[in-house]
C-alpha atoms as a PDB file:
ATOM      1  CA  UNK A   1     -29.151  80.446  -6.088  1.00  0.00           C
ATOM      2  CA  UNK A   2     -27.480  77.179  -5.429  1.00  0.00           C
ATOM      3  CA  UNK A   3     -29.392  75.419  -2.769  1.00  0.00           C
ATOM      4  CA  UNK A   4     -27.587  74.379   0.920  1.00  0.00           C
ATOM      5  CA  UNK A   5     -27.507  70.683   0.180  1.00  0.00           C
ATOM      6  CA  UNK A   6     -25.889  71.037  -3.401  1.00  0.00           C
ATOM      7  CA  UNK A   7     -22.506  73.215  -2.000  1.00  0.00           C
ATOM      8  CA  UNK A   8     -19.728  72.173  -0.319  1.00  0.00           C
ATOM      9  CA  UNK A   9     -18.870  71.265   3.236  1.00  0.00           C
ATOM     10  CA  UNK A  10     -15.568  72.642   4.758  1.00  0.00           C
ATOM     11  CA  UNK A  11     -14.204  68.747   4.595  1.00  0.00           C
ATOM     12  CA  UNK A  12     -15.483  68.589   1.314  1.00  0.00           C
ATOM     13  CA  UNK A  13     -13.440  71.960   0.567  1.00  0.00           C
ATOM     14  CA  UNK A  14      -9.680  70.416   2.591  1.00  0.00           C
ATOM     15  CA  UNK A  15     -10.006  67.515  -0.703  1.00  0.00           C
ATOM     16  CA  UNK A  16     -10.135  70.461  -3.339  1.00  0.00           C
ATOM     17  CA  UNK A  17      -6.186  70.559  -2.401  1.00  0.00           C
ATOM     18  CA  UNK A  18      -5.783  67.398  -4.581  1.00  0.00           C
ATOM     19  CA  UNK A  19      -7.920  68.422  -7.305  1.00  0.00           C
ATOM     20  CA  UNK A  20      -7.297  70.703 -10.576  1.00  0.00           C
ATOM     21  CA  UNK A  21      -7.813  74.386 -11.023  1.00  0.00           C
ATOM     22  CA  UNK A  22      -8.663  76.230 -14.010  1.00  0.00           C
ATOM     23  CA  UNK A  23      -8.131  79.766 -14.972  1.00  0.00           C
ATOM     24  CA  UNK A  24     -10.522  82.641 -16.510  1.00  0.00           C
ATOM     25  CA  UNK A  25     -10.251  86.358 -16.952  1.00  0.00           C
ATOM     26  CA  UNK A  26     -13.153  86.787 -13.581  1.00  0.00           C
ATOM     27  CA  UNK A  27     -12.900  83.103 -11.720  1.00  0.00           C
ATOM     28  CA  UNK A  28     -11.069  80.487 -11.178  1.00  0.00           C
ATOM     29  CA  UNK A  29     -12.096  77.249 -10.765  1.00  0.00           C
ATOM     30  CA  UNK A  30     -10.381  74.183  -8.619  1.00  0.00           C
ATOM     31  CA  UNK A  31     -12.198  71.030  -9.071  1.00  0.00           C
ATOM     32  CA  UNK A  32     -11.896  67.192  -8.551  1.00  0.00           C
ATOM     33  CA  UNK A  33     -14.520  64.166  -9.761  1.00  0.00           C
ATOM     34  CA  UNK A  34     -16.792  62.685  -7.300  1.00  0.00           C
ATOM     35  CA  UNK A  35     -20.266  61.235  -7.246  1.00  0.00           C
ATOM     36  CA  UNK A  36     -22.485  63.889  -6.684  1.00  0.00           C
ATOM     37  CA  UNK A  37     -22.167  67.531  -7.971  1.00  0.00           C
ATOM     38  CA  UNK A  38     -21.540  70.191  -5.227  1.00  0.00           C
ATOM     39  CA  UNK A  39     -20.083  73.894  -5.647  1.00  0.00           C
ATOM     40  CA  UNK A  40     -18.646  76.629  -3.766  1.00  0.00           C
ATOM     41  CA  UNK A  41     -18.194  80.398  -4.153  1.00  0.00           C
ATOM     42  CA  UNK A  42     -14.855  82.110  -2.420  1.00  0.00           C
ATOM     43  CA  UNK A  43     -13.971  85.811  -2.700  1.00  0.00           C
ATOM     44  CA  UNK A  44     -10.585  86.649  -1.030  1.00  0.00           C
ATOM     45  CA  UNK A  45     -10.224  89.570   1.377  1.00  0.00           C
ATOM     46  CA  UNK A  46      -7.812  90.768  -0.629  1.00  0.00           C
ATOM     47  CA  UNK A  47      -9.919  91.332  -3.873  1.00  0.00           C
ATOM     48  CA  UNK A  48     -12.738  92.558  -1.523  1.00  0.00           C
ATOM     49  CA  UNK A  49     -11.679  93.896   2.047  1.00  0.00           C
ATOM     50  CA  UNK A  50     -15.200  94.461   3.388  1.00  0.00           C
ATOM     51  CA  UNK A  51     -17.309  91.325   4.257  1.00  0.00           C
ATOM     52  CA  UNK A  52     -20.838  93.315   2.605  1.00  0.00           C
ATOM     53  CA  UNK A  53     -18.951  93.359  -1.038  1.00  0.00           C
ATOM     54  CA  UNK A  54     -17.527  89.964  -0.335  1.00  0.00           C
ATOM     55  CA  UNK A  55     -21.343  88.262   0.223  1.00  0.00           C
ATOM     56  CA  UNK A  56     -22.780  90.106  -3.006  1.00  0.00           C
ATOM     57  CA  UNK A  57     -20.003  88.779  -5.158  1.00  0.00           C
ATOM     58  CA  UNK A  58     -20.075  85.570  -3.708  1.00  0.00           C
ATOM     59  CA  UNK A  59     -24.153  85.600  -4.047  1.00  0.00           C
ATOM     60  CA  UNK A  60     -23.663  86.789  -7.842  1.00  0.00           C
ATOM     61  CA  UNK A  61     -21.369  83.687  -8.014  1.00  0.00           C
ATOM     62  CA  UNK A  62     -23.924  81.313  -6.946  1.00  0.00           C
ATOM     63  CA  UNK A  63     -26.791  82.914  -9.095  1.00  0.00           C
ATOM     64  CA  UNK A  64     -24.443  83.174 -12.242  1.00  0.00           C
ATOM     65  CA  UNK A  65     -23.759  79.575 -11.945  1.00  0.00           C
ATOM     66  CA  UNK A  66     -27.036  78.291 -12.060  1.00  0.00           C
ATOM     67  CA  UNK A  67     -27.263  78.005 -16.167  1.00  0.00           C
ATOM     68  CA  UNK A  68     -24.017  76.492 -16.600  1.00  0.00           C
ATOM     69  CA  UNK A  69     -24.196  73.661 -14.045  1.00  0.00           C
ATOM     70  CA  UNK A  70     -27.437  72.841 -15.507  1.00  0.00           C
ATOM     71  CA  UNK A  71     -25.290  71.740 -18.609  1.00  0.00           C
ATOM     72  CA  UNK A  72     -22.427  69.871 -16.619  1.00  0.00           C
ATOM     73  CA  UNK A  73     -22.533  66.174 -17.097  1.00  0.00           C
ATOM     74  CA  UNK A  74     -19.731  64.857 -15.433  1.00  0.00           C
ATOM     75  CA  UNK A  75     -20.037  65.133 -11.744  1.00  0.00           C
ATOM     76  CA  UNK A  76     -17.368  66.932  -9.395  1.00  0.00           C
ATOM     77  CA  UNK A  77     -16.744  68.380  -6.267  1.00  0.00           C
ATOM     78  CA  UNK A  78     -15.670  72.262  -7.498  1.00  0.00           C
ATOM     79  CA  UNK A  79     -14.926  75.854  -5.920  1.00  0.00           C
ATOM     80  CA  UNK A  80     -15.289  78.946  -7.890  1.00  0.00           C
ATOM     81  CA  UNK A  81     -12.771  81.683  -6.463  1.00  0.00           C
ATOM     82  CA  UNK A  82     -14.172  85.116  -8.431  1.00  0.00           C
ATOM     83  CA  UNK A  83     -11.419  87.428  -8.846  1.00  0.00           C
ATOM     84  CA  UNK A  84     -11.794  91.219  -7.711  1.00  0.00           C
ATOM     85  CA  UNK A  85     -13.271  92.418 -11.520  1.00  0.00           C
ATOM     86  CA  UNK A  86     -16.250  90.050 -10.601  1.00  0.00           C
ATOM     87  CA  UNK A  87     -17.659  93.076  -8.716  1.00  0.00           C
ATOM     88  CA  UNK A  88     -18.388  95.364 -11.384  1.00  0.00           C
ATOM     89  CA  UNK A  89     -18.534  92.917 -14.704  1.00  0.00           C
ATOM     90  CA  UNK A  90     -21.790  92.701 -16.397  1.00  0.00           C
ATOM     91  CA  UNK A  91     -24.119  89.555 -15.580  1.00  0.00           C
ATOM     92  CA  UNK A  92     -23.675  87.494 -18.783  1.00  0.00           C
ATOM     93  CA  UNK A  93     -20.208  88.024 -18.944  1.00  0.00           C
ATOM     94  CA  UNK A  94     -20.005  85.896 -15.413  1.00  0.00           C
ATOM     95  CA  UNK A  95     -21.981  83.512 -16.583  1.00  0.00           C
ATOM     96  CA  UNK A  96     -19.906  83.075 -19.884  1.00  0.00           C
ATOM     97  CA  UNK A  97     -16.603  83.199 -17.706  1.00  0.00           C
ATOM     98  CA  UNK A  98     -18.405  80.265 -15.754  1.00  0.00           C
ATOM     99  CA  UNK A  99     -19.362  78.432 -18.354  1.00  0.00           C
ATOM    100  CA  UNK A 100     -15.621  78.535 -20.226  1.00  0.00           C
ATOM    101  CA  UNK A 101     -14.223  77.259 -17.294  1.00  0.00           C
ATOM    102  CA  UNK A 102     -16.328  74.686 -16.672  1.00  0.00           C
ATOM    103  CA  UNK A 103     -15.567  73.847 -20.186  1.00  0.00           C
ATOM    104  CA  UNK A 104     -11.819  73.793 -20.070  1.00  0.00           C
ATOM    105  CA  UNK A 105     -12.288  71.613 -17.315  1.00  0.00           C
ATOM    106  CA  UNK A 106     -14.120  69.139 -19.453  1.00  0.00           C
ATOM    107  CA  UNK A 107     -17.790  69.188 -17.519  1.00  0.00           C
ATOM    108  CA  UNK A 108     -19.732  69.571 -19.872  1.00  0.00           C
ATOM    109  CA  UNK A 109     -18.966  66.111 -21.484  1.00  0.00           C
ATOM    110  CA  UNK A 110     -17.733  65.441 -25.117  1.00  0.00           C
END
């Protein structure tokens, strides 16, 4: 689990408008630089109408992104949306999804 300090605040969220997103087959990821790392999880209500699924795929964000984060080296302000297939897809394949967009996005350094 990501801890409190290292997500972001809802003003923090409002500057994600500027930023780039990224695409993958379970998340997708809307990111701009800053100077210290911080992350979000979003689920929409549409992909997941009741709030109890909503919190477990938003939790299984959060723990899935623990490995690749540890990895990034460029720091950013970023939101993971998870898409509704996040629900029912197998662990690693989350964390792979994670880590390919984090990649695409060019985190991980050359």
């Amino acid at each position: 689990m990501i801890k409190k300090r290292d997500r972001l605040t809802a003003k923090d969220i409002q500057a994600l408008s500027l930023g780039k997103s990224v695409f993958g087959t379970l998340v997708s990821f809307r990111y701009v630089g800053a100077e210290k790392t911080k992350i979000a999880a979003a689920v929409a209500k549409k992909g997941a109408p009741r709030a109890v699924d909503r919190n477990r795929i938003r939790r299984r964000v959060y723990a899935a992104a623990v490995k690749p984060l540890s990895r990034v080296s460029v720091p950013f302000h970023g939101m993971i949306m998870a898409k509704k297939e996040a629900a029912t897809a197998p662990f690693d394949r989350l964390v792979s999804d994670i880590e390919t967009v984090f990649s695409r996005a060019g985190l991980f350094g050359r």
